[in-house]
Protein backbone atom coordinates (compact mmCIF):
# COMPACT_ATOMS: atom_id res chain seq x y z
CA UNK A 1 5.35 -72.76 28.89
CA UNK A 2 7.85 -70.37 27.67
CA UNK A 3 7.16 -68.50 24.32
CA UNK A 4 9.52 -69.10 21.67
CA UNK A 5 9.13 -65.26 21.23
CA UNK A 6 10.37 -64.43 24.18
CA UNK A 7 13.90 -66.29 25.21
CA UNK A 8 16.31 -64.05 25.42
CA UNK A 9 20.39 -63.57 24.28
CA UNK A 10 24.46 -63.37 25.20
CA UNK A 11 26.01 -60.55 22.94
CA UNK A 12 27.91 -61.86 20.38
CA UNK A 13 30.98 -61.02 18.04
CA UNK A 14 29.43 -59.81 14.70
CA UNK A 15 30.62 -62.26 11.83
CA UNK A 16 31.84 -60.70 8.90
CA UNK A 17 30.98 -63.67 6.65
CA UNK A 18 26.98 -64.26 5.01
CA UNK A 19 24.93 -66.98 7.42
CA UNK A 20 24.49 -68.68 3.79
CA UNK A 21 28.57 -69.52 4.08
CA UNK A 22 28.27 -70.77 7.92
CA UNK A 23 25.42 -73.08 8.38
CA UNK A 24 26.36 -75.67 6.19
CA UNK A 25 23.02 -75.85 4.85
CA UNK A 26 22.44 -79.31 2.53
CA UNK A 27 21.95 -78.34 -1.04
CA UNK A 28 18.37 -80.05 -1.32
CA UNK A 29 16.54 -81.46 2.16
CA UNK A 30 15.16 -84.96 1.50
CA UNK A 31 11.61 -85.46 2.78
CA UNK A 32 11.57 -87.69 6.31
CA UNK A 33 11.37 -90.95 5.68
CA UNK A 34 10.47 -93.88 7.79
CA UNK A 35 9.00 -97.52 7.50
CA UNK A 36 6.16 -96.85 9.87
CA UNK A 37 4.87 -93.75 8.18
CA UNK A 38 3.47 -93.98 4.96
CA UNK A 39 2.40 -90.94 3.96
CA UNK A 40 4.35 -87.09 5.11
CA UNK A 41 2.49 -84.33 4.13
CA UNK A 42 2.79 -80.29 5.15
CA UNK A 43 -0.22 -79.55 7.62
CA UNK A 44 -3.35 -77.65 6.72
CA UNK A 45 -5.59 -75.82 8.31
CA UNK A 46 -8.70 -78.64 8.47
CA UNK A 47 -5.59 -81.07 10.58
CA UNK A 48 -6.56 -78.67 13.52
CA UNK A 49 -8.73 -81.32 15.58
CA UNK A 50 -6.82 -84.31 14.51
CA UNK A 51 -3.33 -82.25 15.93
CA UNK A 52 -4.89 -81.61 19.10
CA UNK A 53 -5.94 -85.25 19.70
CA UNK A 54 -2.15 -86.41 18.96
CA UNK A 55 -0.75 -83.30 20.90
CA UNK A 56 -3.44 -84.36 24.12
CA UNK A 57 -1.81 -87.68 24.10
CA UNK A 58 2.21 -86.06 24.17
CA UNK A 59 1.08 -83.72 26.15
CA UNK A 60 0.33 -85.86 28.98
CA UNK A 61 3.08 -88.40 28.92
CA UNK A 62 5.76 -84.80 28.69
CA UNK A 63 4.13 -82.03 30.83
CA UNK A 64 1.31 -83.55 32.71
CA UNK A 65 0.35 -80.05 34.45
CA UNK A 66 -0.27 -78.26 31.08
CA UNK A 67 -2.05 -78.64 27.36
CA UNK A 68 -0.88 -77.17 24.86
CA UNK A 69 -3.64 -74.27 23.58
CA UNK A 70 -5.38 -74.83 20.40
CA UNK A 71 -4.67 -70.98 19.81
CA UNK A 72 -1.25 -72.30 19.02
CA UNK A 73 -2.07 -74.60 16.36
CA UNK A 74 -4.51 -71.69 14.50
CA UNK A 75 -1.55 -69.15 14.60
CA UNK A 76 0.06 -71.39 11.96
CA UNK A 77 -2.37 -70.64 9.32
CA UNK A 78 -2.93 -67.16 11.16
CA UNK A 79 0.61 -65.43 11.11
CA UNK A 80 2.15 -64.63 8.24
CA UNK A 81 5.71 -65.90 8.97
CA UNK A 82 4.63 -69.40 10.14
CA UNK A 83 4.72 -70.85 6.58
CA UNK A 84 3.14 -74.07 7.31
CA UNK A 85 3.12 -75.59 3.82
CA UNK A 86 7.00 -75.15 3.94
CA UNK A 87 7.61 -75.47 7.72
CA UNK A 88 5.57 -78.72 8.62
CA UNK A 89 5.29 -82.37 8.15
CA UNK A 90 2.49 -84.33 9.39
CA UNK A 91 3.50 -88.02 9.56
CA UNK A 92 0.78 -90.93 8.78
CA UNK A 93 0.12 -94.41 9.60
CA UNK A 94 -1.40 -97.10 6.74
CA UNK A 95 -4.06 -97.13 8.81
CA UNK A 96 -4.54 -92.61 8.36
CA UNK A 97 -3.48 -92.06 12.99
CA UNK A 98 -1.23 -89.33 12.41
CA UNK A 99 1.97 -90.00 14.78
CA UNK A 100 4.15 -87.26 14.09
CA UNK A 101 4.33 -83.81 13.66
CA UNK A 102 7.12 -81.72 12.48
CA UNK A 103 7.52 -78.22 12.86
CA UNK A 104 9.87 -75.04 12.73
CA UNK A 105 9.49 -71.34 12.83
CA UNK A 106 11.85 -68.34 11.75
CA UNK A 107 11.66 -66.00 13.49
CA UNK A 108 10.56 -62.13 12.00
CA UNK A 109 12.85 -60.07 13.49
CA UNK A 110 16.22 -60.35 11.62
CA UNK A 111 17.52 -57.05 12.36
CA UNK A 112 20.17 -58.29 15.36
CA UNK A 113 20.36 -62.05 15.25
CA UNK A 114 18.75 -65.02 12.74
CA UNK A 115 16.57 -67.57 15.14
CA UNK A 116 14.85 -70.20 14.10
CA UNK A 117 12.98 -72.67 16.66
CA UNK A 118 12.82 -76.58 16.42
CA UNK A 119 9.65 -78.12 17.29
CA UNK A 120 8.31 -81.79 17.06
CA UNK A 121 6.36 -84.34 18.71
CA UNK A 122 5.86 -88.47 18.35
CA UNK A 123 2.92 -89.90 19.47
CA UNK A 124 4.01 -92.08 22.76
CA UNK A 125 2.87 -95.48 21.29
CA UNK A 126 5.39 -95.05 18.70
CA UNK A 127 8.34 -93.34 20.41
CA UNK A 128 11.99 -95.13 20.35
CA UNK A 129 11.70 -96.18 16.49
CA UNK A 130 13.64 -93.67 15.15
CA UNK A 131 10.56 -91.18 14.21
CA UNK A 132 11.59 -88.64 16.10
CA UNK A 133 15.95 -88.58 14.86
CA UNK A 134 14.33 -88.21 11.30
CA UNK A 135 12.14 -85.73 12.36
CA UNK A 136 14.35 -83.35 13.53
CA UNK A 137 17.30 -84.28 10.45
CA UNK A 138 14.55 -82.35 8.34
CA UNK A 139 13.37 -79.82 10.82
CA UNK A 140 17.33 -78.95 11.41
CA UNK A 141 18.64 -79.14 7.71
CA UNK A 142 14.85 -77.23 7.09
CA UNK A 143 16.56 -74.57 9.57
CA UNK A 144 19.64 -74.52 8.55
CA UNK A 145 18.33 -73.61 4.00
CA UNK A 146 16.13 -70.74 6.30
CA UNK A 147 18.82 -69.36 7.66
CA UNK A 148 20.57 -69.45 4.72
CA UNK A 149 18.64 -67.75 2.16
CA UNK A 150 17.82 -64.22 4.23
CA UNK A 151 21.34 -63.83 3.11
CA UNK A 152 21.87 -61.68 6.07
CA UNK A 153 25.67 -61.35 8.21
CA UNK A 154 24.45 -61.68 11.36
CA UNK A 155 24.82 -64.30 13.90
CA UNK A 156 22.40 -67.15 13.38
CA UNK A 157 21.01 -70.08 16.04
CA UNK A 158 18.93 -73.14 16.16
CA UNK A 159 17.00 -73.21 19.13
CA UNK A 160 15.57 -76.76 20.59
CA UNK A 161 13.72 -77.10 24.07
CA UNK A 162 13.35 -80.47 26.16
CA UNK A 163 12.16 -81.05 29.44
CA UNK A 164 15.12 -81.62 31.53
CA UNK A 165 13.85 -85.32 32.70
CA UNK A 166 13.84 -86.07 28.86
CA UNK A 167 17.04 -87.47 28.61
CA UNK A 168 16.31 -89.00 25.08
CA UNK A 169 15.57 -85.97 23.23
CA UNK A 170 18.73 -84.02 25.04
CA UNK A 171 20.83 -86.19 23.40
CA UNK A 172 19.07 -86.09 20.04
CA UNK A 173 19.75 -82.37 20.68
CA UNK A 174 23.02 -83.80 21.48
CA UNK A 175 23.37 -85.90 17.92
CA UNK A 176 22.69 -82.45 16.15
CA UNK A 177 25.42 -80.55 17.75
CA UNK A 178 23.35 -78.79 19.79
CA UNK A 179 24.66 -77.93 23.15
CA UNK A 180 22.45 -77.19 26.33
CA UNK A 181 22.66 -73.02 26.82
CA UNK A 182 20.29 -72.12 29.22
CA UNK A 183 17.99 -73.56 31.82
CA UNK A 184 14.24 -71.69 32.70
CA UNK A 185 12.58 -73.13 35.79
CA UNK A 186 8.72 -72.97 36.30
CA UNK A 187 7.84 -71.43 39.71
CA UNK A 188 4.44 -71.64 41.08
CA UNK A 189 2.79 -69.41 43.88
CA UNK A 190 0.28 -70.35 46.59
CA UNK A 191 -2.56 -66.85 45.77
CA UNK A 192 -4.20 -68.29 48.82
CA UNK A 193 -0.79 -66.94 51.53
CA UNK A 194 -0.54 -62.84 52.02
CA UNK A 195 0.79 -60.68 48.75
CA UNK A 196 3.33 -57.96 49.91
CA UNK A 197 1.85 -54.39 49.28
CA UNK A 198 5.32 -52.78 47.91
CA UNK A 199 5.17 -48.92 47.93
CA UNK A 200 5.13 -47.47 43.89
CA UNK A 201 5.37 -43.63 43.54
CA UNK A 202 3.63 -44.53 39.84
CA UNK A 203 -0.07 -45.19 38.90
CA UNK A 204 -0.23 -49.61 38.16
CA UNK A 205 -3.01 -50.18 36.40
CA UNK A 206 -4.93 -53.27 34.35
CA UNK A 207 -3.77 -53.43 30.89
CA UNK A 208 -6.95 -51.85 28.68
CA UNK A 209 -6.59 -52.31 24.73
CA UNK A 210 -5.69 -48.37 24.55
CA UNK A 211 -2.08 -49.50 25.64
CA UNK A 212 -1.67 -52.52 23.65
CA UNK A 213 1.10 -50.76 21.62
CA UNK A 214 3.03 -49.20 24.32
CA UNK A 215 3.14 -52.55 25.90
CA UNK A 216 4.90 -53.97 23.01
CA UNK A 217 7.10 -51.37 23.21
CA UNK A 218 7.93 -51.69 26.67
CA UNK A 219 8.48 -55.32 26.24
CA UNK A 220 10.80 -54.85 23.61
CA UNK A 221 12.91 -52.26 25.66
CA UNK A 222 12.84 -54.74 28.63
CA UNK A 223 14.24 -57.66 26.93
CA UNK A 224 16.81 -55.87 24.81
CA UNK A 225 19.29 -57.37 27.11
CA UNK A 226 18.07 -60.49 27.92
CA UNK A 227 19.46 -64.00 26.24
CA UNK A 228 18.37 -64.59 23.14
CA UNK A 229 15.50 -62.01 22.72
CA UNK A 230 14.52 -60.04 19.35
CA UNK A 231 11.76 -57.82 18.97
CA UNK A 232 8.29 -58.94 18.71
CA UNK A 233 7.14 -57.41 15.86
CA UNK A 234 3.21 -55.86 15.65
CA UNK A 235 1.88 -58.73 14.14
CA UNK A 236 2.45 -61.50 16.26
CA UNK A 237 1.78 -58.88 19.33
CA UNK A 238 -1.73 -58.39 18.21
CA UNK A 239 -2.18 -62.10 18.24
CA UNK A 240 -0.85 -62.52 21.66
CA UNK A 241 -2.96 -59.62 23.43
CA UNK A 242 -5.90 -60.44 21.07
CA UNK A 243 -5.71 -64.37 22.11
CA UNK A 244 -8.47 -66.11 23.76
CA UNK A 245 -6.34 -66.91 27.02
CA UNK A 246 -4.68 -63.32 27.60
CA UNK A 247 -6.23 -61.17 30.55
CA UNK A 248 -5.41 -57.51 30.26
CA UNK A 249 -7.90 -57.34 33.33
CA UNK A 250 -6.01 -59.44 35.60
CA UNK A 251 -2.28 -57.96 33.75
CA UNK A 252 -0.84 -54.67 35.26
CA UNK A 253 1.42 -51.83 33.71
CA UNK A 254 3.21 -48.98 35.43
CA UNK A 255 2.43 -45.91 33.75
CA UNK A 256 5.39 -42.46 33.73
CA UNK A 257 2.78 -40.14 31.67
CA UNK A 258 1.36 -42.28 28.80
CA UNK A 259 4.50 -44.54 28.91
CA UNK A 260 4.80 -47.79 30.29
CA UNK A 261 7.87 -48.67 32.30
CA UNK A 262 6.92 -52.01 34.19
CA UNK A 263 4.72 -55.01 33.64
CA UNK A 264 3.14 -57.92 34.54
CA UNK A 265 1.11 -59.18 32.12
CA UNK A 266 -1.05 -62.64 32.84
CA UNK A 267 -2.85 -65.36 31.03
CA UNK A 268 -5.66 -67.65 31.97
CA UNK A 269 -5.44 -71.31 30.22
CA UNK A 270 -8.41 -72.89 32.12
CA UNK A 271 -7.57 -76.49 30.26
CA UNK A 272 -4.87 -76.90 31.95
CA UNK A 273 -7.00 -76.67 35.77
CA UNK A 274 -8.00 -80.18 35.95
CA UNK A 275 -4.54 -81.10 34.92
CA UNK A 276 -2.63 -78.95 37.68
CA UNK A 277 -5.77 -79.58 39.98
CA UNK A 278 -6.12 -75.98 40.82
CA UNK A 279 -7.48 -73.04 39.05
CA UNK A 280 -4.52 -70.41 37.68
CA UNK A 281 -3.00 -67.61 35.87
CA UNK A 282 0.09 -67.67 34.01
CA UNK A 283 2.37 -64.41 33.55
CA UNK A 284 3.34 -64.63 30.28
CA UNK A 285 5.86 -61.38 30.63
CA UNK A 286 7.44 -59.37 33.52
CA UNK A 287 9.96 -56.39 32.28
CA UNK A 288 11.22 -53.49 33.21
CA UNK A 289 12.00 -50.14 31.29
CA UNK A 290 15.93 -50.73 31.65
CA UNK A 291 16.05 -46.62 32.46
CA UNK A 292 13.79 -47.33 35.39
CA UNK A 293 15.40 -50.55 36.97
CA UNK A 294 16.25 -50.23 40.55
CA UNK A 295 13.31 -48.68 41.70
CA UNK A 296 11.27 -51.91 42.78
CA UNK A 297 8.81 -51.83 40.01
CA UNK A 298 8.97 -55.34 39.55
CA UNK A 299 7.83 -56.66 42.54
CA UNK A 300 5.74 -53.90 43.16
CA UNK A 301 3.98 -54.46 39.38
CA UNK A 302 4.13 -58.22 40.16
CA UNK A 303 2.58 -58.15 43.37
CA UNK A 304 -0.52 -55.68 42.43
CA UNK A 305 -1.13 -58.53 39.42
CA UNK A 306 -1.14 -61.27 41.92
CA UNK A 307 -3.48 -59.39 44.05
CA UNK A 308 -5.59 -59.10 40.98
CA UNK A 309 -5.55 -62.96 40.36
CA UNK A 310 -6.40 -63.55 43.76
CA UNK A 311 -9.40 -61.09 43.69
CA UNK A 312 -10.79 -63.22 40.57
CA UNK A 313 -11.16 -65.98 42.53
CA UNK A 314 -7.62 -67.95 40.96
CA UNK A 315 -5.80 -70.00 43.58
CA UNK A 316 -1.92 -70.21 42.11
CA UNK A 317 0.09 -68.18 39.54
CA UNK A 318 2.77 -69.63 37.67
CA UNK A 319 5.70 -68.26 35.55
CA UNK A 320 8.90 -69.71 33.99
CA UNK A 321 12.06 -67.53 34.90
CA UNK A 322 15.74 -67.54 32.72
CA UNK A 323 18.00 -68.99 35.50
CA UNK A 324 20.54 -66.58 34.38
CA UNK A 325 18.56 -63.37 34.03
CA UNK A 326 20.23 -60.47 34.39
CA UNK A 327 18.09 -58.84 36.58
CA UNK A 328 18.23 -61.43 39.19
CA UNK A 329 14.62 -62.53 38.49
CA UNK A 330 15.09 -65.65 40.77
CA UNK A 331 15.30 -63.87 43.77
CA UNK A 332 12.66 -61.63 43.12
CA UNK A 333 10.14 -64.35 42.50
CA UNK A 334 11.57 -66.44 45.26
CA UNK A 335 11.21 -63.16 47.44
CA UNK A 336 7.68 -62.80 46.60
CA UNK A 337 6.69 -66.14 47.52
CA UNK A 338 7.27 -68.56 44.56
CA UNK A 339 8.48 -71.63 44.50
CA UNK A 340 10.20 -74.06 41.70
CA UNK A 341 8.84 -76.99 40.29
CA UNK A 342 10.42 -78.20 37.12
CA UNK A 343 13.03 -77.16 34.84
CA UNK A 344 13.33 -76.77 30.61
CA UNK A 345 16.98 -76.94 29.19
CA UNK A 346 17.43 -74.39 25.84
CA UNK A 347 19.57 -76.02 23.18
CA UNK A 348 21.19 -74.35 20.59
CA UNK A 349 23.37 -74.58 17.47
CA UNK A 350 25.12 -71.14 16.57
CA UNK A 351 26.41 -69.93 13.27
């Protein structure tokens, strides 16, 4: 599960040119269309239960080993740049199952780059019809108006993620023009074999509510040179570290004064333990202060939250690394004891 907040980005050549006069955007995007659903409709807030029943049933034929959190679904009536009565389509039998569900986010930060994020999903009984091709026509020409109208000169993408085994929707991706970018593999660690103790000559402590902000602000630093990454604005930050699935008990900071410089911070999605057949924590978000790199805070920050996972009783932890990170995050994790499972290609169109 990677967060569409969080992939990071290549520098680019700054276009001189508005977004509005590269994307190509269609004067007027036609509602999707198809014989098998009758009605398409934006989603509302009272679709929350029905969603999750459809999204159980993709879910399991996609990524067996993981739901998808209803936390997700309420953030798009929650946050104020999800926009769902523009930004989704709910698509109906005659009979009222909903079978599809088309979504897209821009994202906030527009300062650097212009992102906006592809999502849909067909319901497995009714996959192979052509749902899904018109789906994404209106989530992509949906994208491409967005991008458009912030009238900004900046570089602009259109980001799409598929499981690497999906062959079908990478060449959908394919049909778009987008091209495969970037691969991020999930890695999973056994809690249950010994956790290095790596020597820090700085305090790591839990993450307490009292550093919330200078979290986000360490994040940000982090990932300022990472592929694809913007800033994650206050807004959707207080979502993540007020969700019901983070643990700033079982996360861990380094702290240089009232600054933090390193984390680890960790999730719990207990759902998904009868799917994976273990219990586990997820680390959402490992960084370092890009002043402080080369002074093994990572695996030292990593390694005290892993002890803390283990302590709570939590067999595995899990994480999904960029393949390409520029702080050679495969080794670390591979260092430390984890070991890849499955892969998730990045697909993007860029303006």
């Amino acid at each position: 599960m990677v967060s569409i907040a969080d992939i990071p980005e290549n520098a680019e050549k700054a276009p001189t040119t508005p977004l509005a006069e590269r994307v190509g955007a269609p004067a007027e995007v036609a509602e999707p269309q198809h014989p098998d659903v009758v009605e398409w409709r934006p989603a509302v807030e009272s679709d929350i239960d029905t969603m999750m029943q459809m999204l159980a049933l993709t879910d399991a034929q996609d990524h067996p080993t993981w739901a998808t959190p209803r936390s997700e679904m309420e953030e798009l009536f929650e946050i104020s740049h999800m926009n769902p009565q523009r930004f989704t389509r709910l698509g109906f039998t005659a009979g009222g199952e909903l079978i599809a569900m088309a979504g897209l986010m821009l994202h906030p930060a527009q300062d650097a780059h212009v992102y906006a994020y592809l999502g849909g999903r067909v319901h497995p009984a009714w996959r192979r019809r052509g749902i899904g091709r018109e789906m994404m026509r209106w989530e992509y020409e949906t994208a491409q108006v967005a991008l458009a109208e912030t009238g900004k000169t900046l570089p602009g993408a259109i980001f799409v993620y598929a499981h690497e085994p999906d062959a079908g929707a990478r060449a959908l991706g394919a049909d778009f023009g987008l091209r495969q970018e970037r691969w991020f593999t999930t890695m999973l660690r056994d809690l249950s074999q010994p956790i290095p103790e790596v020597a820090c000559d700085l305090p790591i402590v839990p993450l307490t509510s009292d550093l919330f902000e200078a979290a986000r602000l360490a994040r940000n630093d982090a990932f300022r040179d990472h592929w694809g990454s913007l800033q994650t604005p206050p807004e959707r930050w207080e979502h993540f570290t007020g969700g019901p699935t983070f643990r700033g008990d079982l996360s861990r900071v380094v702290l240089h004064g009232d600054r933090i410089v390193a984390f680890a911070l960790a999730s719990v999605h207990e759902e998904d333990w009868a799917l994976q057949g273990y219990t586990s924590a997820y680390i959402e978000l490992i960084g370092v202060a890009r002043d402080y790199r080369g002074r093994k805070l990572a695996p030292a920050v990593i390694a005290a939250m892993l002890r803390a996972a283990r302590d709570a009783g939590l067999e595995k932890a899990n994480l999904d690394v960029d393949t390409e990170s520029p702080t050679g995050a495969n080794s670390l994790y591979g260092n430390l004891g984890f070991e890849p499972t499955d892969r998730e290609v990045v697909m993007v169109a860029r303006f």
